[in-house]
PDB file of N, CA and C in Angstrom:
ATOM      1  N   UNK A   1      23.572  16.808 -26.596  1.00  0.00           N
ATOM      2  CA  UNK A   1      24.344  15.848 -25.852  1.00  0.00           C
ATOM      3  C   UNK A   1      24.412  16.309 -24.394  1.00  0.00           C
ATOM      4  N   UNK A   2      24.007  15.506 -23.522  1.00  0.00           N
ATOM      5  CA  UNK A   2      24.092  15.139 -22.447  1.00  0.00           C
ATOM      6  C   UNK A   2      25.430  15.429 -21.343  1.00  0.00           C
ATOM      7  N   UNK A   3      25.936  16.349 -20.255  1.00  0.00           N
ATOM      8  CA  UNK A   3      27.073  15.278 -19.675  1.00  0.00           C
ATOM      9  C   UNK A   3      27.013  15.453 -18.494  1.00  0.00           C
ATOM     10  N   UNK A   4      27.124  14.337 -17.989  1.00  0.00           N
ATOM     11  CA  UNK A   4      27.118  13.794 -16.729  1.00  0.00           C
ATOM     12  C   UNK A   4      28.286  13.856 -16.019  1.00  0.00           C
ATOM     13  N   UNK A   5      27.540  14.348 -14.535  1.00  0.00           N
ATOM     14  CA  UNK A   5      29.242  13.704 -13.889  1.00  0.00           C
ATOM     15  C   UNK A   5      28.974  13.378 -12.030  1.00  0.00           C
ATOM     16  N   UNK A   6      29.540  12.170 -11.924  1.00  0.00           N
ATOM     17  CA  UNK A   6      28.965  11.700 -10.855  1.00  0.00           C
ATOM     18  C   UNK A   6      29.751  12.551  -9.565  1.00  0.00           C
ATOM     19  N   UNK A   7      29.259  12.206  -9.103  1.00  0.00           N
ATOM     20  CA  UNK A   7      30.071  13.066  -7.684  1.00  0.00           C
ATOM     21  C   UNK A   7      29.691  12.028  -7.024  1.00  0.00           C
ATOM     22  N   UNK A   8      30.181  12.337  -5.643  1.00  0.00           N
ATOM     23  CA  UNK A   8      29.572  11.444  -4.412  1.00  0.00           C
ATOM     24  C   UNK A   8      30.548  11.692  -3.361  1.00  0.00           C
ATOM     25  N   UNK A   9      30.012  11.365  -1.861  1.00  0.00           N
ATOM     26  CA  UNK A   9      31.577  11.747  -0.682  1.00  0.00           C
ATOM     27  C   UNK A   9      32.385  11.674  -1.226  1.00  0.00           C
ATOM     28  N   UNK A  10      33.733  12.636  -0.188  1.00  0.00           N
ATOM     29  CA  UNK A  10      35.016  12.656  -0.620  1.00  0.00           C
ATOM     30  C   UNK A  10      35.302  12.038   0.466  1.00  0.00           C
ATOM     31  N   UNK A  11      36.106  10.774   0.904  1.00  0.00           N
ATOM     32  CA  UNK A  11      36.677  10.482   2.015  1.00  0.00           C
ATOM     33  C   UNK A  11      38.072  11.314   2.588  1.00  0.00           C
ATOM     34  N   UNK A  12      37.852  11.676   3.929  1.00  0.00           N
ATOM     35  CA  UNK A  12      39.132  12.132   4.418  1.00  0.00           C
ATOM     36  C   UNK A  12      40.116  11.058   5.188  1.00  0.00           C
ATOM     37  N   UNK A  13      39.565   9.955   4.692  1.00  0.00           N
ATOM     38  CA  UNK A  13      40.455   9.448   5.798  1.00  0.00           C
ATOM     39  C   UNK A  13      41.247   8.201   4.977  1.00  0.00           C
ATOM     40  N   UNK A  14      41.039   8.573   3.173  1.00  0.00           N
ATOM     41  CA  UNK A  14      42.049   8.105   2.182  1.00  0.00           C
ATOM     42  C   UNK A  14      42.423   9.201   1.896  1.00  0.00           C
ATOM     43  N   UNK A  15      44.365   9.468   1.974  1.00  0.00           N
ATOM     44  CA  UNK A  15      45.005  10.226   0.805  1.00  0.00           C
ATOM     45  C   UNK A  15      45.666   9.882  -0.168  1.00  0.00           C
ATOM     46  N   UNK A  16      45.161  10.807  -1.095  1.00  0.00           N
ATOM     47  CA  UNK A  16      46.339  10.298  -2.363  1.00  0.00           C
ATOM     48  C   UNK A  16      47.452  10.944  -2.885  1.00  0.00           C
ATOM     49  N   UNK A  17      48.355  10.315  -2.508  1.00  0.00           N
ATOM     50  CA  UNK A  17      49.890  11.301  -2.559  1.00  0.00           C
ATOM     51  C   UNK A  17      50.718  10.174  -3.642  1.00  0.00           C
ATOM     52  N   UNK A  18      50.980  11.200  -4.580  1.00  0.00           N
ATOM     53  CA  UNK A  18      52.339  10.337  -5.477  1.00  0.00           C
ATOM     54  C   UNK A  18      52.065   9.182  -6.259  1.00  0.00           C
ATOM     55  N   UNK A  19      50.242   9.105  -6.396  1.00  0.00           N
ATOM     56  CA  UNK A  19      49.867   7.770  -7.537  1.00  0.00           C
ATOM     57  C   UNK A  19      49.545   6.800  -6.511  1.00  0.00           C
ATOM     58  N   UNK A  20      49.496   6.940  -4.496  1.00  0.00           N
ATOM     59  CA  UNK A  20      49.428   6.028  -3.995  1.00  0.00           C
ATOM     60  C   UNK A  20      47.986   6.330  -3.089  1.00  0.00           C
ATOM     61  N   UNK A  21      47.463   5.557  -2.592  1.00  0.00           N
ATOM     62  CA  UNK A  21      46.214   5.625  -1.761  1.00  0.00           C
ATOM     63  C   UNK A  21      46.450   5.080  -0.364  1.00  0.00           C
ATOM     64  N   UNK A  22      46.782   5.989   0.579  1.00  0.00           N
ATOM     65  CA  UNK A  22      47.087   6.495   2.013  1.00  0.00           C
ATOM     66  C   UNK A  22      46.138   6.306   2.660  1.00  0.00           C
ATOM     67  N   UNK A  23      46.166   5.310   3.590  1.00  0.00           N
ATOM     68  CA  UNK A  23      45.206   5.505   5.004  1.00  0.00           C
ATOM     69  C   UNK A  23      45.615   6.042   6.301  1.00  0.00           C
ATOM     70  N   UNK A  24      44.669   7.034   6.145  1.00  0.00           N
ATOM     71  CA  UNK A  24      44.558   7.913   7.571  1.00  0.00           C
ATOM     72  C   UNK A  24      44.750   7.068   8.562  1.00  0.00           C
ATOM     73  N   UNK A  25      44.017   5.954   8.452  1.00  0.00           N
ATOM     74  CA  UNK A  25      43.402   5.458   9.751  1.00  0.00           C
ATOM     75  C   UNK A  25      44.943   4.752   9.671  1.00  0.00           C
ATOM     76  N   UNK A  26      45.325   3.986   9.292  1.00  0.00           N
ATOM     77  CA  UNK A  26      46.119   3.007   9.716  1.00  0.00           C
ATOM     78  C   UNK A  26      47.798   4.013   9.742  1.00  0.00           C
ATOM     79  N   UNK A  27      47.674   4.784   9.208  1.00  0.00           N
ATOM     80  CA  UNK A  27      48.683   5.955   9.701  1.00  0.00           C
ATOM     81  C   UNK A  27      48.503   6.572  11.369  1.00  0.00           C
ATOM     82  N   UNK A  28      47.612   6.758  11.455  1.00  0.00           N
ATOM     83  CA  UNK A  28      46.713   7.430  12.863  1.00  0.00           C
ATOM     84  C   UNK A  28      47.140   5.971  14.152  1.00  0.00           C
ATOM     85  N   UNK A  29      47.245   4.768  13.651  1.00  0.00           N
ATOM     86  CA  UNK A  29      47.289   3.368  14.725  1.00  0.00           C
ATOM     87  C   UNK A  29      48.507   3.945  14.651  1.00  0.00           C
ATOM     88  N   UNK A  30      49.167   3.819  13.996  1.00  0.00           N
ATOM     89  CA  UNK A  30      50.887   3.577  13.797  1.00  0.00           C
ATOM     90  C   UNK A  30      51.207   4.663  14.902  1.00  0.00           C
ATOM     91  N   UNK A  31      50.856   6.526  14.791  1.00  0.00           N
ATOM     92  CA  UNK A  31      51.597   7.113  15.338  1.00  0.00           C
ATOM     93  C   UNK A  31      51.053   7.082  16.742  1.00  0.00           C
ATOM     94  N   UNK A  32      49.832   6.487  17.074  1.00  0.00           N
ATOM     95  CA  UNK A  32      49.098   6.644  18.787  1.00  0.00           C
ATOM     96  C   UNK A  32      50.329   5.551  19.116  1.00  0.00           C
ATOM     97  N   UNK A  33      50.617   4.495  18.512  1.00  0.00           N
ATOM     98  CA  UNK A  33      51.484   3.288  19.415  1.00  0.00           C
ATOM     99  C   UNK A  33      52.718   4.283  19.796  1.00  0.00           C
ATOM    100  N   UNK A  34      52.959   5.340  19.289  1.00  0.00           N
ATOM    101  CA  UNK A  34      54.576   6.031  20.184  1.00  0.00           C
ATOM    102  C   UNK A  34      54.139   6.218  21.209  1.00  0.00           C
ATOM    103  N   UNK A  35      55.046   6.182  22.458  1.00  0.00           N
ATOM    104  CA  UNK A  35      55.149   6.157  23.885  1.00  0.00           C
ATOM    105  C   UNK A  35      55.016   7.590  24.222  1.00  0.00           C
ATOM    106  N   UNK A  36      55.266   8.769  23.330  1.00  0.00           N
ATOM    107  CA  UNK A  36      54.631  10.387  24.166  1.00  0.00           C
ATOM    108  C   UNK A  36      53.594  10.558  23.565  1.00  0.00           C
ATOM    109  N   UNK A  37      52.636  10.335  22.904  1.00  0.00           N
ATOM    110  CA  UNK A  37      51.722  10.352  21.787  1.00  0.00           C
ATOM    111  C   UNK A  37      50.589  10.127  22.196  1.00  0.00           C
ATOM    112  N   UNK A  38      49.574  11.130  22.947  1.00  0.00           N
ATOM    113  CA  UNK A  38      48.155  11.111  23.508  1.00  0.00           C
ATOM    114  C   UNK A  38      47.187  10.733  22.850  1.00  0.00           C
ATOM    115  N   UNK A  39      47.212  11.577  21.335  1.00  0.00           N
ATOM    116  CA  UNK A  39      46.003  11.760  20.260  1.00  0.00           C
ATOM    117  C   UNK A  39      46.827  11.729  18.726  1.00  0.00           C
ATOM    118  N   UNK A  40      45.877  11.818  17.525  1.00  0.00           N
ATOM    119  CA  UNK A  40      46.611  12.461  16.829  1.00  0.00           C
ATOM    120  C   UNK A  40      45.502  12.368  15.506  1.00  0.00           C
ATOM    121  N   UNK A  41      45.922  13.056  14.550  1.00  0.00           N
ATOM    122  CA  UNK A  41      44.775  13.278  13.252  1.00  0.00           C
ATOM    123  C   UNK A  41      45.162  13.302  12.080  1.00  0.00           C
ATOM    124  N   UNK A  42      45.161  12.230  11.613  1.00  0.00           N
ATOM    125  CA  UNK A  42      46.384  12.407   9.984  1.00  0.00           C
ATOM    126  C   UNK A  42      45.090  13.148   8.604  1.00  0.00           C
ATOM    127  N   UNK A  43      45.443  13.350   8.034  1.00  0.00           N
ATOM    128  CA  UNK A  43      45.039  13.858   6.972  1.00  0.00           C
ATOM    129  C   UNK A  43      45.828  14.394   5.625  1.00  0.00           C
ATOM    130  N   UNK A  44      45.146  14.617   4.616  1.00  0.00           N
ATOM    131  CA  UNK A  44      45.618  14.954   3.433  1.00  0.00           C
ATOM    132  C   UNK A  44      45.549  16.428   3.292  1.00  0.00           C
ATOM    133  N   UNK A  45      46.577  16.909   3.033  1.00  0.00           N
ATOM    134  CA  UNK A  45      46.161  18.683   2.748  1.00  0.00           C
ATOM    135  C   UNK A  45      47.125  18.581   1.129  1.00  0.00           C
ATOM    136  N   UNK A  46      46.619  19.914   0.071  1.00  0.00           N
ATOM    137  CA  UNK A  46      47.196  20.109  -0.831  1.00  0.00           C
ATOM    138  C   UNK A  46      48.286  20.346  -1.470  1.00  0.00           C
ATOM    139  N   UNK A  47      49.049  18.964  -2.271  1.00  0.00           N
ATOM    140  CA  UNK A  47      50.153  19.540  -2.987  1.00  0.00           C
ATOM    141  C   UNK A  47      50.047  19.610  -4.285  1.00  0.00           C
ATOM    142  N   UNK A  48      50.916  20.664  -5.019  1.00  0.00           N
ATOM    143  CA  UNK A  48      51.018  20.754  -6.153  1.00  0.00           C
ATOM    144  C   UNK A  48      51.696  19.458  -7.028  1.00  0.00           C
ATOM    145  N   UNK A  49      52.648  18.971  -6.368  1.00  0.00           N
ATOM    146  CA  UNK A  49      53.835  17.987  -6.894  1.00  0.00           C
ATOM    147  C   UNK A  49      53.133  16.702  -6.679  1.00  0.00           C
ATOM    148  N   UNK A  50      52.646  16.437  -5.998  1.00  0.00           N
ATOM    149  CA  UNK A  50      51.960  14.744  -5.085  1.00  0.00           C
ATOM    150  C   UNK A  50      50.761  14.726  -5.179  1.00  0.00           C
ATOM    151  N   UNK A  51      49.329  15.804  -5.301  1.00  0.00           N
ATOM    152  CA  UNK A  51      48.461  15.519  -5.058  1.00  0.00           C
ATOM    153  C   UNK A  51      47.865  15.773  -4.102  1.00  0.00           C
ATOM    154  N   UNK A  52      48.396  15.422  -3.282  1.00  0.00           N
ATOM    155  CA  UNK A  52      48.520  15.666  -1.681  1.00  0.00           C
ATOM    156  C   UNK A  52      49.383  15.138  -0.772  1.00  0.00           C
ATOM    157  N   UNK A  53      49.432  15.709   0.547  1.00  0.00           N
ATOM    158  CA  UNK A  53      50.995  15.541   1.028  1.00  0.00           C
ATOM    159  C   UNK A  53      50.084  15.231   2.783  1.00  0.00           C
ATOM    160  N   UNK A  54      50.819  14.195   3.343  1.00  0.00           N
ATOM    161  CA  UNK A  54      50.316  13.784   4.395  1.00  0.00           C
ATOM    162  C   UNK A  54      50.532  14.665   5.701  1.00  0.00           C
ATOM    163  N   UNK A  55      49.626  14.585   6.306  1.00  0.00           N
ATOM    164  CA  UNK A  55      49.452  15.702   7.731  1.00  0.00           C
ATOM    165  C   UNK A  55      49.136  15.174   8.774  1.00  0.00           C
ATOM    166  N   UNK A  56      50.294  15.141  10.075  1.00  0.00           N
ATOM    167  CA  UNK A  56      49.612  14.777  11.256  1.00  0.00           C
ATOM    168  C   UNK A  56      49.412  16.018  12.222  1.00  0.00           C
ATOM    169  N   UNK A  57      48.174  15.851  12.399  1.00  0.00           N
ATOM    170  CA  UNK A  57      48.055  16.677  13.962  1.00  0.00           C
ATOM    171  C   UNK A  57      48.175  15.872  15.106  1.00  0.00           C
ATOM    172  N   UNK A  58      49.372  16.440  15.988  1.00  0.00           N
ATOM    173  CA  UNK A  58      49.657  15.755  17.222  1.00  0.00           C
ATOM    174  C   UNK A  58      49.450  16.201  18.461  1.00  0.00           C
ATOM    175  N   UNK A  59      48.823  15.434  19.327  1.00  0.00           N
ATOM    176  CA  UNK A  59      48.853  16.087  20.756  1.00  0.00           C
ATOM    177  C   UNK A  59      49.554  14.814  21.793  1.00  0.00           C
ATOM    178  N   UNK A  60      50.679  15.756  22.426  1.00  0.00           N
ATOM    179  CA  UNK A  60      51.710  14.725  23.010  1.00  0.00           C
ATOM    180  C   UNK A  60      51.219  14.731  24.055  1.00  0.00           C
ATOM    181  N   UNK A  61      51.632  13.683  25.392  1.00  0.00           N
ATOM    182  CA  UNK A  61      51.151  13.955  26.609  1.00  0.00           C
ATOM    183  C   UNK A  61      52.094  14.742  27.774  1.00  0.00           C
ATOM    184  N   UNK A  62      51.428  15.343  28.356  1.00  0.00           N
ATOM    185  CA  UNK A  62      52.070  16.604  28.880  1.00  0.00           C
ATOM    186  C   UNK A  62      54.080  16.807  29.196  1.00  0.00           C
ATOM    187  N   UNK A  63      53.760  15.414  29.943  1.00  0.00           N
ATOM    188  CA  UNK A  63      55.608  15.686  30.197  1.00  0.00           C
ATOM    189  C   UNK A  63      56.494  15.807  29.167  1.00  0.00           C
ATOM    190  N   UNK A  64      55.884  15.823  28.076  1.00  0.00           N
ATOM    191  CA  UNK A  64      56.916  15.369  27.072  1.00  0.00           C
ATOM    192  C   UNK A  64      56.726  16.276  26.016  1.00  0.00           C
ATOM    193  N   UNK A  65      56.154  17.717  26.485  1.00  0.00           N
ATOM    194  CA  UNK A  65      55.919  18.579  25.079  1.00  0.00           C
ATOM    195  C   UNK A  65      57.250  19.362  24.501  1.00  0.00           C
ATOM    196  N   UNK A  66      57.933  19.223  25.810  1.00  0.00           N
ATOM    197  CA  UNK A  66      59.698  20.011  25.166  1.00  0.00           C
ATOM    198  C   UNK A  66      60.657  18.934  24.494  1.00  0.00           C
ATOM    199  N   UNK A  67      59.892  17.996  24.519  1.00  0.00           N
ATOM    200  CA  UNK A  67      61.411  16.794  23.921  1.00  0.00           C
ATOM    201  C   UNK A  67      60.969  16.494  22.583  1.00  0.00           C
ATOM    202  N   UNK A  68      59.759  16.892  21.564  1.00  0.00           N
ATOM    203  CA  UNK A  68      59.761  15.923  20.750  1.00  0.00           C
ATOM    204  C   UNK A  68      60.405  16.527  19.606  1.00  0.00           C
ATOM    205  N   UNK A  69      60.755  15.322  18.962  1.00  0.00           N
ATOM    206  CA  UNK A  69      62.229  15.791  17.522  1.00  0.00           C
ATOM    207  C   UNK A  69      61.352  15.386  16.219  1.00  0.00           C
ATOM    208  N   UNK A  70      61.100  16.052  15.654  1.00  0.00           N
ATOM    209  CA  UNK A  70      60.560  16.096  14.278  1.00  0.00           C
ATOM    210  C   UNK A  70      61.070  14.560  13.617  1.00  0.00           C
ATOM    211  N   UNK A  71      62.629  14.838  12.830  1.00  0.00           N
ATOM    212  CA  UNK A  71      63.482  14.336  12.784  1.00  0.00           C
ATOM    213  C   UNK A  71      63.370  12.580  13.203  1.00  0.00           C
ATOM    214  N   UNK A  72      63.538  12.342  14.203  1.00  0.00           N
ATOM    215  CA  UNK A  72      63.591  11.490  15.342  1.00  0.00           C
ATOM    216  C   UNK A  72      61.954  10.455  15.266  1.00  0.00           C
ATOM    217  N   UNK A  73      61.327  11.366  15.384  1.00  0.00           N
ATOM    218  CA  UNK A  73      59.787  10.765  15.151  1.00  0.00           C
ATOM    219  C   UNK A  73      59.730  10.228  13.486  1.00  0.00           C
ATOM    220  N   UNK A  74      60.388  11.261  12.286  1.00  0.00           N
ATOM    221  CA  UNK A  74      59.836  10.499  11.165  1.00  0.00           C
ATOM    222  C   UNK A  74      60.483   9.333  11.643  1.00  0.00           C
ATOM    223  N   UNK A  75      62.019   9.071  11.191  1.00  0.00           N
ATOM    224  CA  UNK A  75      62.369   7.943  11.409  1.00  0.00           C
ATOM    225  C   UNK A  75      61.726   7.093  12.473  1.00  0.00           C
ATOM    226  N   UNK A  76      61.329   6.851  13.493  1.00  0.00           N
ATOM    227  CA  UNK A  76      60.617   5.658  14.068  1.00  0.00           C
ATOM    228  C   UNK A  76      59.198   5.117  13.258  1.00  0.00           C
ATOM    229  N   UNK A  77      58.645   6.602  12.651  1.00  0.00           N
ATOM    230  CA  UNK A  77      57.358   6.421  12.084  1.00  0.00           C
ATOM    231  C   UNK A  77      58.117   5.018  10.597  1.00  0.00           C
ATOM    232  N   UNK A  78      59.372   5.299   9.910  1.00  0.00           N
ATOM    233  CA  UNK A  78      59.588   4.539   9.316  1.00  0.00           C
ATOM    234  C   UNK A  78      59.986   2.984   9.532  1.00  0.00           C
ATOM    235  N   UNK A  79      59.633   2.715  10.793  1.00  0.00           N
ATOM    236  CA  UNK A  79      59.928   1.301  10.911  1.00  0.00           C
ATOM    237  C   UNK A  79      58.826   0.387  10.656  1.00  0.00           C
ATOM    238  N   UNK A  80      57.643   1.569  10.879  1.00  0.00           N
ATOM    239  CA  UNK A  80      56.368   0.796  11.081  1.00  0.00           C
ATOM    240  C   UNK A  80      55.624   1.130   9.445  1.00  0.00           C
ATOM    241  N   UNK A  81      56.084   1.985   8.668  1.00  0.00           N
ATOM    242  CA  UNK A  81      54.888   2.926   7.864  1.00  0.00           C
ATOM    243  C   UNK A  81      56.297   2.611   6.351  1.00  0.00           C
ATOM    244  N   UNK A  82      55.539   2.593   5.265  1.00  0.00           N
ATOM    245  CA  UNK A  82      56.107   2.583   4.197  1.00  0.00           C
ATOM    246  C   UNK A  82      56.565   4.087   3.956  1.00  0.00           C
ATOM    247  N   UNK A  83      57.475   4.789   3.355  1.00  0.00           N
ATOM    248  CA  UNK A  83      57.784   6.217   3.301  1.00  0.00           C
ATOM    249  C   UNK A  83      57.253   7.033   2.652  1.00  0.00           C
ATOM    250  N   UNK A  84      56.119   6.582   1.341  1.00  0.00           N
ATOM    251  CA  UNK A  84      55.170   7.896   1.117  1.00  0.00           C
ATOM    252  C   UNK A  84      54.255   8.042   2.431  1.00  0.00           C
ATOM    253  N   UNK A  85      53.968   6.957   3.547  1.00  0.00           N
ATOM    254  CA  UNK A  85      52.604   7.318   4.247  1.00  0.00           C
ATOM    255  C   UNK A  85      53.566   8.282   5.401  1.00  0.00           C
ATOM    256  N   UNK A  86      54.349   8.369   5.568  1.00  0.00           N
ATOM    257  CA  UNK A  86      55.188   9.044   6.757  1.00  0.00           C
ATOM    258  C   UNK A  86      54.741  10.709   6.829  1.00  0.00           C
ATOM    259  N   UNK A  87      54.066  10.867   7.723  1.00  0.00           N
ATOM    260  CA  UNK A  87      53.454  12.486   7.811  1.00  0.00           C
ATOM    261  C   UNK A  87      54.879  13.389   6.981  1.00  0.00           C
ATOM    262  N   UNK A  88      54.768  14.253   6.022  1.00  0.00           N
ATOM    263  CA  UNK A  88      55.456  15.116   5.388  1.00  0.00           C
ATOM    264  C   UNK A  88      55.236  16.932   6.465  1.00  0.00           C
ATOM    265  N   UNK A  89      54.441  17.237   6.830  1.00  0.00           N
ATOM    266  CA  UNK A  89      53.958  17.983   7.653  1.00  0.00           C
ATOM    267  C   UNK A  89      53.599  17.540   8.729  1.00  0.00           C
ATOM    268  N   UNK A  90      53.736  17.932  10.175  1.00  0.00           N
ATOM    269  CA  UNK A  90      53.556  17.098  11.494  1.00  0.00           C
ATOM    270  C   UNK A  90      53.947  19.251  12.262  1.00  0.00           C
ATOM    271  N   UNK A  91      52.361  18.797  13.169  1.00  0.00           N
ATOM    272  CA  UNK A  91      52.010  20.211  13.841  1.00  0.00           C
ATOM    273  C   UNK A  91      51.374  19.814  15.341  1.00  0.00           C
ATOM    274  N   UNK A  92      52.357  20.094  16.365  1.00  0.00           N
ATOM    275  CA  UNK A  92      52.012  20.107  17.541  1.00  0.00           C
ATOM    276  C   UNK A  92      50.770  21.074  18.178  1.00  0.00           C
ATOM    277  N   UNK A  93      49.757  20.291  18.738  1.00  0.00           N
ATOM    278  CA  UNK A  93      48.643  21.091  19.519  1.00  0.00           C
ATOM    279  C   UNK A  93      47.863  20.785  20.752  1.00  0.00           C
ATOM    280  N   UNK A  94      47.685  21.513  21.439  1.00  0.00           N
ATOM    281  CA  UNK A  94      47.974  21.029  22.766  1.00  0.00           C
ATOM    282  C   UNK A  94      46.755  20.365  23.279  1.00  0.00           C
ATOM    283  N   UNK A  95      45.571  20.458  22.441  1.00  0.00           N
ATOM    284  CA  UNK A  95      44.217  19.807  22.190  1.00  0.00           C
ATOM    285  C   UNK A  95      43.778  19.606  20.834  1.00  0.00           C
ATOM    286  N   UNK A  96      43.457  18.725  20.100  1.00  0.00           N
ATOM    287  CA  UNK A  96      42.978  18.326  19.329  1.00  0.00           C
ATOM    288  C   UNK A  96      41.724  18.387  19.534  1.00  0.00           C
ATOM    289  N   UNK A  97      41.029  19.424  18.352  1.00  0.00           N
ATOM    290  CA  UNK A  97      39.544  19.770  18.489  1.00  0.00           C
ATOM    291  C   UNK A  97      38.369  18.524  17.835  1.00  0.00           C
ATOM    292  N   UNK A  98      37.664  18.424  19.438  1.00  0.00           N
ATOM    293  CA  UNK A  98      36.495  17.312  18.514  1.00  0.00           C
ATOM    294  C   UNK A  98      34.851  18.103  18.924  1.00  0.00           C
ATOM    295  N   UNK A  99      34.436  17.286  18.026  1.00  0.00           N
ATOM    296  CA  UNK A  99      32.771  17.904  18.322  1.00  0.00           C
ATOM    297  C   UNK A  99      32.206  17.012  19.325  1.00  0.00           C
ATOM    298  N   UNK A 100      30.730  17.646  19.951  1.00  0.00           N
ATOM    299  CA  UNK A 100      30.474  17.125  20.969  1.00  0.00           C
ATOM    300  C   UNK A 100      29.929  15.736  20.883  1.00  0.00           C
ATOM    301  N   UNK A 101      30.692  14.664  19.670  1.00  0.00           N
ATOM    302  CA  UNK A 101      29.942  13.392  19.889  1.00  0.00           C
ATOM    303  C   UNK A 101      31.692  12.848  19.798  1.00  0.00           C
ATOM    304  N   UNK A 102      32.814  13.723  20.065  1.00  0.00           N
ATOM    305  CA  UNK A 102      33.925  12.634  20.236  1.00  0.00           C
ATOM    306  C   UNK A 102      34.395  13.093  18.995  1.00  0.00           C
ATOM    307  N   UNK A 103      34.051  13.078  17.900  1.00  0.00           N
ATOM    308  CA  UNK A 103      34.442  13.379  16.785  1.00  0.00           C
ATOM    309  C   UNK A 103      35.859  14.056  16.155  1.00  0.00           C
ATOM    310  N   UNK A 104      36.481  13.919  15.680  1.00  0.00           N
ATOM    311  CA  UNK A 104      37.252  14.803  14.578  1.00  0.00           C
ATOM    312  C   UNK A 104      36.813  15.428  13.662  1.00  0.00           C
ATOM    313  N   UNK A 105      36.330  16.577  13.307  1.00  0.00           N
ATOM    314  CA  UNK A 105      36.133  16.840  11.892  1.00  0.00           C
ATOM    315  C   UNK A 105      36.946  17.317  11.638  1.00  0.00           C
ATOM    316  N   UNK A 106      38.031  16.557  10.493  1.00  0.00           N
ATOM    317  CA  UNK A 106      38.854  16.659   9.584  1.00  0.00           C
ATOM    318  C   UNK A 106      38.887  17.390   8.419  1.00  0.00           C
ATOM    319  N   UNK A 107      37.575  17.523   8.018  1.00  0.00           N
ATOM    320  CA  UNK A 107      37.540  18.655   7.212  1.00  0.00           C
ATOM    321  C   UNK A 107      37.378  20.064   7.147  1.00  0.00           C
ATOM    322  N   UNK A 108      37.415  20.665   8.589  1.00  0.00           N
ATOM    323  CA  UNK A 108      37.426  21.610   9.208  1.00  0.00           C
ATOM    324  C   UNK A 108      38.718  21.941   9.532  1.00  0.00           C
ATOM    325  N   UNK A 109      39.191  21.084  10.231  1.00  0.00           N
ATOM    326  CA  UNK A 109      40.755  21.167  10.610  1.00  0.00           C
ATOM    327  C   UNK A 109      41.595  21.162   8.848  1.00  0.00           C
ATOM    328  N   UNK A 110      41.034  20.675   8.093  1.00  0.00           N
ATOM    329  CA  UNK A 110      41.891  20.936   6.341  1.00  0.00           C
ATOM    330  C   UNK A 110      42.091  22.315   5.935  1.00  0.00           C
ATOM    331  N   UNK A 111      40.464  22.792   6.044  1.00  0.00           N
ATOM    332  CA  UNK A 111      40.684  23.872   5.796  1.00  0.00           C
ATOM    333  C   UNK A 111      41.575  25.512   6.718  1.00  0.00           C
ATOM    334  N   UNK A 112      41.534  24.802   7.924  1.00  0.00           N
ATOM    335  CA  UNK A 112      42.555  25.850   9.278  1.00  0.00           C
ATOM    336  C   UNK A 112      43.670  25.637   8.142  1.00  0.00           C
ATOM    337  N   UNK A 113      44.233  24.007   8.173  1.00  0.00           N
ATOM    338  CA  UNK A 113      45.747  23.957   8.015  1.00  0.00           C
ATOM    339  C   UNK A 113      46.429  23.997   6.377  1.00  0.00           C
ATOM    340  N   UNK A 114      45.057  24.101   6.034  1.00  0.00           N
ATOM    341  CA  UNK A 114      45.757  24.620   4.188  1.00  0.00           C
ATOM    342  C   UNK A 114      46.096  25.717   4.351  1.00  0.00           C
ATOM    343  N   UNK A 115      45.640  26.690   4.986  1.00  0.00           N
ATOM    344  CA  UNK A 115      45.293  28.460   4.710  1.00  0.00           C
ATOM    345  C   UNK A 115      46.771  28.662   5.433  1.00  0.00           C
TER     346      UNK A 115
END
């Protein structure tokens, strides 16, 4: 007997947290529309309890790197975002690393921010 097993890409830019299927991308619109909010990189990193637990990497724009409130940001993120997609982890950086075609690789940055 035979067994098979298919594989194929893993997308990073669906997470699945809590039985639900999370978009990066439309998480990623939501938090660029805040008014200090330059860049930013959502992703899925590993939970035991959920599956996975949502991650933004943020880069604010300069005047505004001493004011931002954790706190303060989920809640606005909840006016716009249902509350499993609401970043659970959120990590300030003062550049968001891309490759030389513009890029994010997200799966590079998974593995920095699991470890």
């Amino acid at each position: 007997m035979n067994i098979y097993k298919i594989v194929g890409r893993t997308s990073v830019d669906i997470i699945k947290s809590g039985g639900y299927k999370i978009s990066a991308l439309d998480v990623e619109r939501v938090i660029l529309s805040h008014p200090i909010i330059s860049d930013c990189a959502v992703m899925g990193l590993r939970d035991e309890k959920w599956g996975q637990k949502v991650f933004a990497l943020i880069e604010l724009k300069d005047e505004y790197i001493e004011e931002f409130d954790q706190q303060g940001f989920k809640k606005w993120c909840s006016k716009s975002l249902p509350k499993y997609s609401i970043p659970s982890v959120i990590q300030i950086t003062k550049k968001i690393p891309r490759n030389q075609l513009g890029k994010v690789n997200k799966k590079e940055l998974i593995k920095v921010y699991e470890n």
